[in-house]
N, C-alpha and C. Protein backbone atom coordinates (compact mmCIF):
# COMPACT_ATOMS: atom_id res chain seq x y z
N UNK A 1 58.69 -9.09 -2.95
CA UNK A 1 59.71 -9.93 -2.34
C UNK A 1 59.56 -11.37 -2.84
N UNK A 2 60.74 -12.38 -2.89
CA UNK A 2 60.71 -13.47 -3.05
C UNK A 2 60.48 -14.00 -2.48
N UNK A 3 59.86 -15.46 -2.79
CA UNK A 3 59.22 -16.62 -1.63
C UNK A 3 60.86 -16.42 -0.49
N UNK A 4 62.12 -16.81 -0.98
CA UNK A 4 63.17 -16.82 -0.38
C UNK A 4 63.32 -15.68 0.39
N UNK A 5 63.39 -14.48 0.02
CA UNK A 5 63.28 -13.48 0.82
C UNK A 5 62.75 -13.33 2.07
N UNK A 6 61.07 -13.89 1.64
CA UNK A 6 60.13 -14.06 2.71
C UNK A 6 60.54 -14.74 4.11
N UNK A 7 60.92 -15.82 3.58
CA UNK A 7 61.19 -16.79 4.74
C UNK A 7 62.56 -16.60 5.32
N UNK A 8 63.13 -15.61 5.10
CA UNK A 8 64.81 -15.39 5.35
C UNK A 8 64.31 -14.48 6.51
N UNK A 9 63.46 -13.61 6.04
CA UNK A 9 62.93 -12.58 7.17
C UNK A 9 62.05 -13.13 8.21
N UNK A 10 61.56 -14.44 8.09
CA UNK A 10 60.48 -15.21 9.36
C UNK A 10 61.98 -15.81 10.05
N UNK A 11 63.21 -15.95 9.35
CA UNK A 11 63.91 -16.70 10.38
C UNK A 11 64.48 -15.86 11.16
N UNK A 12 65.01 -14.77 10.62
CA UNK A 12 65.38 -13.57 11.42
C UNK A 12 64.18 -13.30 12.42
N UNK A 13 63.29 -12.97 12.10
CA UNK A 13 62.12 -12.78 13.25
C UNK A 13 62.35 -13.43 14.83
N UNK A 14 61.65 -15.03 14.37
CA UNK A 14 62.30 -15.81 14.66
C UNK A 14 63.27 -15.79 15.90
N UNK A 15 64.41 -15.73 15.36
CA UNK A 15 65.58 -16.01 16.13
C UNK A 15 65.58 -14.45 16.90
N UNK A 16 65.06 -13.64 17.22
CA UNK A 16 65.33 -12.41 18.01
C UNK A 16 64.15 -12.74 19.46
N UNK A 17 63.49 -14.35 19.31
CA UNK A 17 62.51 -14.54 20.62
C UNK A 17 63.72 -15.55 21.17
N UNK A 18 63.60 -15.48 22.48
CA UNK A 18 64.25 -16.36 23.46
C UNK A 18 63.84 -17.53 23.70
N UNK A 19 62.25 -17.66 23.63
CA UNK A 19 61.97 -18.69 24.21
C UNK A 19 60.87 -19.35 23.37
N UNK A 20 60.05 -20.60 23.27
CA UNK A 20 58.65 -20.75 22.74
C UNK A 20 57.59 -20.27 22.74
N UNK A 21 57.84 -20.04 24.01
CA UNK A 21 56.31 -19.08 24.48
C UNK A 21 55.88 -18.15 24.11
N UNK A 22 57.44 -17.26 23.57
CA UNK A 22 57.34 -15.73 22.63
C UNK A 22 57.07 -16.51 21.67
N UNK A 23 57.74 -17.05 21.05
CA UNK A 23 57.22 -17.47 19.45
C UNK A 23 55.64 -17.81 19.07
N UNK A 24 55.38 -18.63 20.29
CA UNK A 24 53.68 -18.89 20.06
C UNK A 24 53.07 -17.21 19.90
N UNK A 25 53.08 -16.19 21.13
CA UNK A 25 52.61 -15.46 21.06
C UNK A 25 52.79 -14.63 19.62
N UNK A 26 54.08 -14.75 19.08
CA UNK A 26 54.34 -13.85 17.64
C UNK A 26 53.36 -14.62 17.00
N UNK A 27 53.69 -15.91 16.79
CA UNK A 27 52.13 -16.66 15.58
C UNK A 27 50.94 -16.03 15.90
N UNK A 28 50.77 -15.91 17.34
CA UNK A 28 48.95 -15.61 17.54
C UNK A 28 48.75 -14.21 17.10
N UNK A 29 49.45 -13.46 17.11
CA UNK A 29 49.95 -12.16 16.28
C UNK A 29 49.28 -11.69 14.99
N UNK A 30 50.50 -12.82 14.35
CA UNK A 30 50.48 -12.95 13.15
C UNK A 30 48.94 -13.41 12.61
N UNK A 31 48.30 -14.40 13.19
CA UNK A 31 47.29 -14.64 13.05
C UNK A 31 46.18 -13.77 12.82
N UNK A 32 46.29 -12.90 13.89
CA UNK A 32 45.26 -11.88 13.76
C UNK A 32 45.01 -10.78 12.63
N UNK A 33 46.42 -10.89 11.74
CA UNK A 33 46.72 -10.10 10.76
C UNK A 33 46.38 -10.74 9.05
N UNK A 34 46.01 -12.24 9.37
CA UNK A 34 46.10 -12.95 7.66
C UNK A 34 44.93 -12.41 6.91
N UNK A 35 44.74 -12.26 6.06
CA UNK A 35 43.48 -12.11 5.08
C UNK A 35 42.37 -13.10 5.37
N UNK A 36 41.21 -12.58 6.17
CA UNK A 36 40.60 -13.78 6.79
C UNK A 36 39.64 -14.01 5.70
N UNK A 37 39.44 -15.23 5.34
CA UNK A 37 38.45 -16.25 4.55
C UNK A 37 36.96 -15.49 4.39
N UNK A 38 36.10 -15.48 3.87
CA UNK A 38 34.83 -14.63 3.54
C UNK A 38 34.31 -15.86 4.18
N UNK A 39 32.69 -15.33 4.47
CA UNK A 39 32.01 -16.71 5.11
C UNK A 39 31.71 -17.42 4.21
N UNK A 40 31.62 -17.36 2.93
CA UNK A 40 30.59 -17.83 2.12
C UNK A 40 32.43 -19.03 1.44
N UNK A 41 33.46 -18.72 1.86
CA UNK A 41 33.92 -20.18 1.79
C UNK A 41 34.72 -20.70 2.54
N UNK A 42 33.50 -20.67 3.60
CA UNK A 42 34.26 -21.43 4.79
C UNK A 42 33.03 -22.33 4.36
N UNK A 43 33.58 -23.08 3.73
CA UNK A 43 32.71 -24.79 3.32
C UNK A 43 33.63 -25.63 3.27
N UNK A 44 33.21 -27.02 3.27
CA UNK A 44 33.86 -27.80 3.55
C UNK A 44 34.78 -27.96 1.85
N UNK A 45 34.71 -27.74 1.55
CA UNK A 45 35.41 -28.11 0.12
C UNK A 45 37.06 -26.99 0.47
N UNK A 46 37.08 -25.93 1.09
CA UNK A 46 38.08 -25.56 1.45
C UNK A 46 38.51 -25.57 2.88
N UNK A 47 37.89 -26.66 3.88
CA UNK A 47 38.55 -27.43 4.99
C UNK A 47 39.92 -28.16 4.25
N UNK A 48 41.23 -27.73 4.86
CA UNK A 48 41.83 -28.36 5.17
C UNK A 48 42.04 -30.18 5.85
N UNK A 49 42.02 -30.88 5.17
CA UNK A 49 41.78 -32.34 5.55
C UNK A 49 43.41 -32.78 6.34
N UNK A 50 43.17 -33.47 7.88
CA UNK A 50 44.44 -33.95 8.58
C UNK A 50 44.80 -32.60 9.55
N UNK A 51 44.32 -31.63 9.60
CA UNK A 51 44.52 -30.89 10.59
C UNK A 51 43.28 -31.13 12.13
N UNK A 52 43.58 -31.25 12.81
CA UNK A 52 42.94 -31.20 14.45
C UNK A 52 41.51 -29.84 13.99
N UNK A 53 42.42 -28.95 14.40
CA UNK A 53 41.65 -28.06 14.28
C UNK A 53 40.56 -27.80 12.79
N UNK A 54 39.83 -26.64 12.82
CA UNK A 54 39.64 -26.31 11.28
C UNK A 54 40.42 -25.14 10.89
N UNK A 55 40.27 -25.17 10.00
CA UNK A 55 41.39 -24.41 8.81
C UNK A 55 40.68 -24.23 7.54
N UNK A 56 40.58 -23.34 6.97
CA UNK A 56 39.61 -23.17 5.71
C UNK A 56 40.73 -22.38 5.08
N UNK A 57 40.83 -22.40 3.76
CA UNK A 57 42.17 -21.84 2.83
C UNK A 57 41.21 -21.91 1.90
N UNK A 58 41.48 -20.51 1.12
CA UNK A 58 40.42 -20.15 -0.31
C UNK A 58 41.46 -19.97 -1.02
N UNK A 59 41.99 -20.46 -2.33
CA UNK A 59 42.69 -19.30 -3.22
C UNK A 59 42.18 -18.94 -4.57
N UNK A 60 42.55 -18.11 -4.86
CA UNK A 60 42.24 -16.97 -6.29
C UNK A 60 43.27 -16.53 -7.12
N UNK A 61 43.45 -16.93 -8.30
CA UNK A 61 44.50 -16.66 -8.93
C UNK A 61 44.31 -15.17 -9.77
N UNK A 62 45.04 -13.71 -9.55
CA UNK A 62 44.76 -12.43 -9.46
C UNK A 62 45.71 -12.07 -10.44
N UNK A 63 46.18 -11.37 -11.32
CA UNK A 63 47.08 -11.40 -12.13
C UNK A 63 48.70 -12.14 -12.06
N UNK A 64 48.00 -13.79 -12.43
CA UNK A 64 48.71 -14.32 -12.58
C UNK A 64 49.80 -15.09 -11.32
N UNK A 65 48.81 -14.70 -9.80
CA UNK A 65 49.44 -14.44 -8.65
C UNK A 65 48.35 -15.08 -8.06
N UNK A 66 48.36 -16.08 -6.79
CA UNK A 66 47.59 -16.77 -6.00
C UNK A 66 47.15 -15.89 -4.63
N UNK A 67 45.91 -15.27 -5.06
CA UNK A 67 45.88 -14.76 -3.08
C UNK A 67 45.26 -15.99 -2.35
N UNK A 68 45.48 -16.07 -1.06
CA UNK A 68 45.11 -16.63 -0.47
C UNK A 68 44.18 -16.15 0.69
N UNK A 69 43.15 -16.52 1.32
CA UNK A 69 43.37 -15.97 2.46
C UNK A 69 42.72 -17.53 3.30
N UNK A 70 42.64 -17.19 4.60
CA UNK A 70 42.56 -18.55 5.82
C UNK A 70 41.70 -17.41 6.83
N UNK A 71 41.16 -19.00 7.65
CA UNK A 71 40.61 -18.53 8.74
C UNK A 71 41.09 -20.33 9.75
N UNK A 72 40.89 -20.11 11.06
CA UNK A 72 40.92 -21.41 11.74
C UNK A 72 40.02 -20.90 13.34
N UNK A 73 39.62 -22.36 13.38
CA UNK A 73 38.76 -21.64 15.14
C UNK A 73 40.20 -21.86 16.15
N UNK A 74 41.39 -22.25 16.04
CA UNK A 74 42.48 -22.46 16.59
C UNK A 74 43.43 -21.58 17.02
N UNK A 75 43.49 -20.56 17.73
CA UNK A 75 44.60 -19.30 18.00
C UNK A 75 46.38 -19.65 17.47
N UNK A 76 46.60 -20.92 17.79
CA UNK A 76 48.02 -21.18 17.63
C UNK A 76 47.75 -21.50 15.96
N UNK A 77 46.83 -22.41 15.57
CA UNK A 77 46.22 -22.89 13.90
C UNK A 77 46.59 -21.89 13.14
N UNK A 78 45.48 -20.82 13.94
CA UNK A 78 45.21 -19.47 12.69
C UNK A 78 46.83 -18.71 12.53
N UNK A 79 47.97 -18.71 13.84
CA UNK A 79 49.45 -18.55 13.70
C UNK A 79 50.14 -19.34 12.66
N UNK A 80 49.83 -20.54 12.96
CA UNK A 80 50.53 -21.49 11.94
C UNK A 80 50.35 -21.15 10.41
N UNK A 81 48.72 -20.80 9.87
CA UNK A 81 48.26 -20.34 8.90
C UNK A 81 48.91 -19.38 8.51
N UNK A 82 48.70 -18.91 8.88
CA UNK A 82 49.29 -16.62 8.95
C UNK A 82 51.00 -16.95 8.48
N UNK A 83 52.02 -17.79 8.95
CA UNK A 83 53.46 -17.82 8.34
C UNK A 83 53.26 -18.22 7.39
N UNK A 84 52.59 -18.98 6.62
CA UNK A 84 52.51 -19.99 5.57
C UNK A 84 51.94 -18.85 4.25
N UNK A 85 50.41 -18.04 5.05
CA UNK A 85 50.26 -17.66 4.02
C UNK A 85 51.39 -15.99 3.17
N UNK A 86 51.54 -15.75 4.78
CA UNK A 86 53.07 -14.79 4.85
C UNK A 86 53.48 -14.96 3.55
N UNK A 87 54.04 -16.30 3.68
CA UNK A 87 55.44 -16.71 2.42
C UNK A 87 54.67 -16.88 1.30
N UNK A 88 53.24 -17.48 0.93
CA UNK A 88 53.26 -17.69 -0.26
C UNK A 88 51.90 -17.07 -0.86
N UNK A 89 51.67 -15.79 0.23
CA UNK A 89 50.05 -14.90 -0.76
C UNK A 89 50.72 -14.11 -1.68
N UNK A 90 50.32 -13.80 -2.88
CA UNK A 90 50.85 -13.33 -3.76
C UNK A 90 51.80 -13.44 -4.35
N UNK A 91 52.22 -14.77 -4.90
CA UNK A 91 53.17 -15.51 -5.45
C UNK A 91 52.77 -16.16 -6.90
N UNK A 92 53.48 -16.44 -7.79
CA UNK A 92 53.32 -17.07 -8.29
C UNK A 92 52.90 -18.48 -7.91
N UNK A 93 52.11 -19.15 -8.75
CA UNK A 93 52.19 -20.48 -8.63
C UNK A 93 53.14 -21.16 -9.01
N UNK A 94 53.85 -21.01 -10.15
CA UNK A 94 55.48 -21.62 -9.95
C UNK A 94 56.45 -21.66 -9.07
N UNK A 95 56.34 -20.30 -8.66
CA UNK A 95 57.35 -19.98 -7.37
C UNK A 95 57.14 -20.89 -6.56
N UNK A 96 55.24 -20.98 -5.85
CA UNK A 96 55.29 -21.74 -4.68
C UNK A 96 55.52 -23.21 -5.33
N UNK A 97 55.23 -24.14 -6.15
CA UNK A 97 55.77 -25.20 -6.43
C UNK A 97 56.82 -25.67 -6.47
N UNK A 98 57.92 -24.46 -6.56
CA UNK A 98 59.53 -24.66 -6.56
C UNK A 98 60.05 -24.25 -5.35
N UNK A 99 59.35 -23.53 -4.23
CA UNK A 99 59.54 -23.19 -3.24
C UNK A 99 60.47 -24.32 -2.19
N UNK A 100 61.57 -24.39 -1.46
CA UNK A 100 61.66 -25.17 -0.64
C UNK A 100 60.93 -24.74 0.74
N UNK A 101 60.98 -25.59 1.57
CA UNK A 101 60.08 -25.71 2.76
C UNK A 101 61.34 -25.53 4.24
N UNK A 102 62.82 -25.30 3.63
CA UNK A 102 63.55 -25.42 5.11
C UNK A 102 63.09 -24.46 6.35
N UNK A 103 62.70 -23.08 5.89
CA UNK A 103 62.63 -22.10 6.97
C UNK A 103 61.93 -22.61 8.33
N UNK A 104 61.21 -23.36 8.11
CA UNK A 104 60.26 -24.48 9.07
C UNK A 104 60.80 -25.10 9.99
N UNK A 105 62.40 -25.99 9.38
CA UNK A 105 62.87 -26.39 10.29
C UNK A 105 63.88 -25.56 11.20
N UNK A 106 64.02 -24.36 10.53
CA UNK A 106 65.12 -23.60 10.46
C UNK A 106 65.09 -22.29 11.90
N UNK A 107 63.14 -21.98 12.34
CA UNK A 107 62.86 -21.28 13.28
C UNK A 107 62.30 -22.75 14.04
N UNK A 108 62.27 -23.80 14.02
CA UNK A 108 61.86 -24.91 14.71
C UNK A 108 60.28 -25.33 15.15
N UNK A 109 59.49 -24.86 13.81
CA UNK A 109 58.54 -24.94 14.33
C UNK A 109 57.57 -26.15 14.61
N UNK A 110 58.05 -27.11 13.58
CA UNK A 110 57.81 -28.84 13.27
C UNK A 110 57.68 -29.21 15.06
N UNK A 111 59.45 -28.97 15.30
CA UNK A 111 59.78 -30.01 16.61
C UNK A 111 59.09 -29.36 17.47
N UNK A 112 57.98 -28.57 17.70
CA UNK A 112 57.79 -27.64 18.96
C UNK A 112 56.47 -27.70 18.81
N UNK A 113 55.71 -28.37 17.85
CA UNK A 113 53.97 -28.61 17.64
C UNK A 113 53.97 -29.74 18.19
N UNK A 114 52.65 -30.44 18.34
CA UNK A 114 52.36 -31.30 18.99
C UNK A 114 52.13 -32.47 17.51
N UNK A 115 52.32 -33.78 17.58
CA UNK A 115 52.43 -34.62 16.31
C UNK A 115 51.02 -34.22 15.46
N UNK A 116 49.69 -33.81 16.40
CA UNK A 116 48.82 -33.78 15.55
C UNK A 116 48.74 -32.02 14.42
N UNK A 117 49.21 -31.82 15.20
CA UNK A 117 49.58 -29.71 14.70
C UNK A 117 50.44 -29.92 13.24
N UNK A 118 51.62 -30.89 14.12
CA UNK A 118 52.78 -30.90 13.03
C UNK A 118 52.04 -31.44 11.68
N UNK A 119 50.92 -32.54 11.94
CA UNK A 119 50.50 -33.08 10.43
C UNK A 119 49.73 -32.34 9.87
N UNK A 120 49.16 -31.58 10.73
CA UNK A 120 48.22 -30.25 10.09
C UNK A 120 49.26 -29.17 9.30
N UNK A 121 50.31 -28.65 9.68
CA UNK A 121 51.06 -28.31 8.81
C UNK A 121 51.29 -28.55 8.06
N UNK A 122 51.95 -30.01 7.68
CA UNK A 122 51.86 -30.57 6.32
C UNK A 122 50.90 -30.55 5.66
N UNK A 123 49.63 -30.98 6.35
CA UNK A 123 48.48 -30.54 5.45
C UNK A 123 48.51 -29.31 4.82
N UNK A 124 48.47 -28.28 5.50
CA UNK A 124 48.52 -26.62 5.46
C UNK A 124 49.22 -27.10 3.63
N UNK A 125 50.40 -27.10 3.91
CA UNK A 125 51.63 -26.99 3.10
C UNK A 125 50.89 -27.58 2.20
N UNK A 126 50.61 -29.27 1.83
CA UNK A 126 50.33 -30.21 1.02
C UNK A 126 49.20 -29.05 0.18
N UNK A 127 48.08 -28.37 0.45
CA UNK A 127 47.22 -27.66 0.15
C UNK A 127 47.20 -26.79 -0.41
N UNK A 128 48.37 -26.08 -0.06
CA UNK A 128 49.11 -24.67 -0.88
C UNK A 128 49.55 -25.03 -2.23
N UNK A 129 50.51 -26.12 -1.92
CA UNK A 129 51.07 -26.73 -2.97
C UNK A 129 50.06 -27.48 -4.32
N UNK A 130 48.68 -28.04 -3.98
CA UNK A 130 47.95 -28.13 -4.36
C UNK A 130 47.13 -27.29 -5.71
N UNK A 131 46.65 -26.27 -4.93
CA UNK A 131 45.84 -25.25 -5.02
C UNK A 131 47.37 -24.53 -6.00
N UNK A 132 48.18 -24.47 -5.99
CA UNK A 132 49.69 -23.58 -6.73
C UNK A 132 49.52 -24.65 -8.21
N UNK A 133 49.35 -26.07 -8.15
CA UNK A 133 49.63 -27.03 -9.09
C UNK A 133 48.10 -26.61 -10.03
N UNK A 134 46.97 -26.51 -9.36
CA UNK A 134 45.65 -26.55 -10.20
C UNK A 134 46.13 -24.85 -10.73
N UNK A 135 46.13 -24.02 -10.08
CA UNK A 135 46.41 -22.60 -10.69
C UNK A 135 47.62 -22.63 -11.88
N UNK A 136 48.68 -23.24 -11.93
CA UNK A 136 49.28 -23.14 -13.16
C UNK A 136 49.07 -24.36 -13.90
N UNK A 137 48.86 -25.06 -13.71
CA UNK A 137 47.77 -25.88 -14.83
C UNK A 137 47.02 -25.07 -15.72
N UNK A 138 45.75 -23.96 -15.20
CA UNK A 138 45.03 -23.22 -15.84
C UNK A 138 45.58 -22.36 -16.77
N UNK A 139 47.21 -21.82 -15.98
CA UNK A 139 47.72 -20.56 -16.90
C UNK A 139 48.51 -21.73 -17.77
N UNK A 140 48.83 -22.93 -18.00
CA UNK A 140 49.59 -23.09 -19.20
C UNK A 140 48.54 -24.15 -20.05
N UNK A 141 47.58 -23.72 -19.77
CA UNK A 141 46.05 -24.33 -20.57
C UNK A 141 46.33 -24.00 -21.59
């Protein structure tokens, strides 16, 4: 599936909860399901920097494709993690660099975090995007 694809189907998701409270619970869900981080790099070099919580994001570039996986000590964090890595584990690194970011505003999840969550997202994001820029760097070495 396409990054676009991906996130067409989190908005549909999404929009079939009534209220926030379901939605939190779908993230904590989701959470429980991401490719969790090995211990050996949960170090600080893959802490997430500007998030509250911790957040550890490893990636590996696998034929030509970024896996990711996350861990966070945060139940709603490790939710927030889990959509993100949803849309962009096994992607190209071009893809995610060209990726737009609307679906975010689109199931409302920005306006419904708390300001310090919301900058941890961006972090989240800023990181992906990161880690996508050093990985195709390497492949057009």
């Amino acid at each position: 599936m396409t990054i676009k694809e991906i996130q067409e189907e989190i908005v549909e998701e999404f929009a079939m909860f009534d209220d926030w409270m379901e939605r939190y619970e779908y993230m904590i869900e989701l959470g429980k399901s991401i490719p969790v981080i090995e211990n050996q790099y949960k170090t600080d070099n893959n802490l997430i920097k500007g998030c509250q919580s911790k957040v550890w994001l490893h990636s590996e570039l696998e034929n030509n494709k970024i896996k990711f996986s996350a861990d966070s000590d945060a139940i709603i964090t490790k939710g927030i993690i889990a959509v993100l890595l949803r849309v962009f584990n096994d992607q190209a690194p071009k893809e995610i660099l060209e990726a737009k970011m609307d679906f975010i505003d689109e199931i409302g999840l920005k306006e419904h975090l708390s300001p310090t969550r919301a900058n941890g997202l961006v972090s989240m994001i800023k990181q992906i995007k990161l880690y996508a820029l050093g990985m195709q760097s390497k492949l057009n070495a």
